[in-house]
Protein backbone atom coordinates (compact mmCIF):
# COMPACT_ATOMS: atom_id res chain seq x y z
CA UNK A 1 85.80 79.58 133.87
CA UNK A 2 82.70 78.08 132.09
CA UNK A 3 85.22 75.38 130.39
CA UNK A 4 86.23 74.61 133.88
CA UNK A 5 82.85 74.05 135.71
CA UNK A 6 81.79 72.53 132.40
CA UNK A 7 84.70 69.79 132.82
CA UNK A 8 83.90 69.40 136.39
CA UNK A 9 80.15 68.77 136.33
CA UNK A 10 80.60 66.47 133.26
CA UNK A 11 83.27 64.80 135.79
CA UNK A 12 81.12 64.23 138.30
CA UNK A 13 77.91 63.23 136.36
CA UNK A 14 80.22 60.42 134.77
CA UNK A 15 81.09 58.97 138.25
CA UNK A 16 77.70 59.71 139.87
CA UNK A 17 73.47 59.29 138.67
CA UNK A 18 73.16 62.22 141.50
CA UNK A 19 75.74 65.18 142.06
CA UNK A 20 75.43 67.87 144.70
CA UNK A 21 77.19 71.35 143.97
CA UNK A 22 77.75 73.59 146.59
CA UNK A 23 79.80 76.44 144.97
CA UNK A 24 79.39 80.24 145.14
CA UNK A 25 77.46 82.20 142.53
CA UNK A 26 80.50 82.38 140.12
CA UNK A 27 80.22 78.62 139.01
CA UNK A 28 76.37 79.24 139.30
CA UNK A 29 76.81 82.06 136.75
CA UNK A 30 78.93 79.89 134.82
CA UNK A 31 76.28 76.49 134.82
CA UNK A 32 73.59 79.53 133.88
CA UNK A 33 74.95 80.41 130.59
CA UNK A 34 76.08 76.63 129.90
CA UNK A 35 72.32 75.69 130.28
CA UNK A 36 71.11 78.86 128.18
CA UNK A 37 68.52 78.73 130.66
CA UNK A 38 68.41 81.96 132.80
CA UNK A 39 67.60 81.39 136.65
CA UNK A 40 65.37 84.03 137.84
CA UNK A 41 67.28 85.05 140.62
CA UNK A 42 69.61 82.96 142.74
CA UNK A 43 70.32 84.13 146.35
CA UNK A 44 72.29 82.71 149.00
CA UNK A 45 71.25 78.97 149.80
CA UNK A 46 68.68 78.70 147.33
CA UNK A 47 68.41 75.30 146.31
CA UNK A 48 68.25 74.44 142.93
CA UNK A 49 68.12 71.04 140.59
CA UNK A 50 69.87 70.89 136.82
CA UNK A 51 68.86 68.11 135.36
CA UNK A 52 70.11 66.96 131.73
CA UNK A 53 68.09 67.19 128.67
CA UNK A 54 68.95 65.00 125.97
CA UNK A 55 73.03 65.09 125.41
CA UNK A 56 73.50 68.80 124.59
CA UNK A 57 70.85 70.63 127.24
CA UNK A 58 69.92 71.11 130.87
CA UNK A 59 66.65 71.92 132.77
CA UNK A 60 66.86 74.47 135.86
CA UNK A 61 64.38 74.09 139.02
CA UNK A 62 64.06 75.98 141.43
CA UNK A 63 63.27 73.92 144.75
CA UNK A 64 61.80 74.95 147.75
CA UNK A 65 63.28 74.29 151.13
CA UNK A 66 60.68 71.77 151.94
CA UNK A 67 61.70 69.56 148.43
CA UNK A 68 65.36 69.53 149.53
């Protein structure tokens, strides 16, 4: 599954500067472990920004409902 969300975010940053991902938690789970960057916790509708570090990282935030 990871290989898969992998392809499709890579997919979709290549066509796009801005992507929105509205998926449930199992591609979240998946986009965790391919940023080796735990999220804290990540309910239902919370809003969150992965951003690209360099070519081989990515940054999690956590947004608030007001920055969405």
């Amino acid at each position: 599954m990871r290989k898969r969300v992998a392809a499709a975010a890579n997919h979709a940053l290549g066509t796009a500067s801005h992507v929105l991902i509205v998926a449930h938690g199992g591609v979240f789970w998946a986009l965790q472990h391919l940023c080796r960057s735990p999220f804290s916790s990540l309910g239902n509708c919370r809003p969150a920004r992965l951003s690209p570090v360099g070519e081989t990282s990515w940054q999690i935030e956590m947004l608030s409902e007001s920055e969405v």
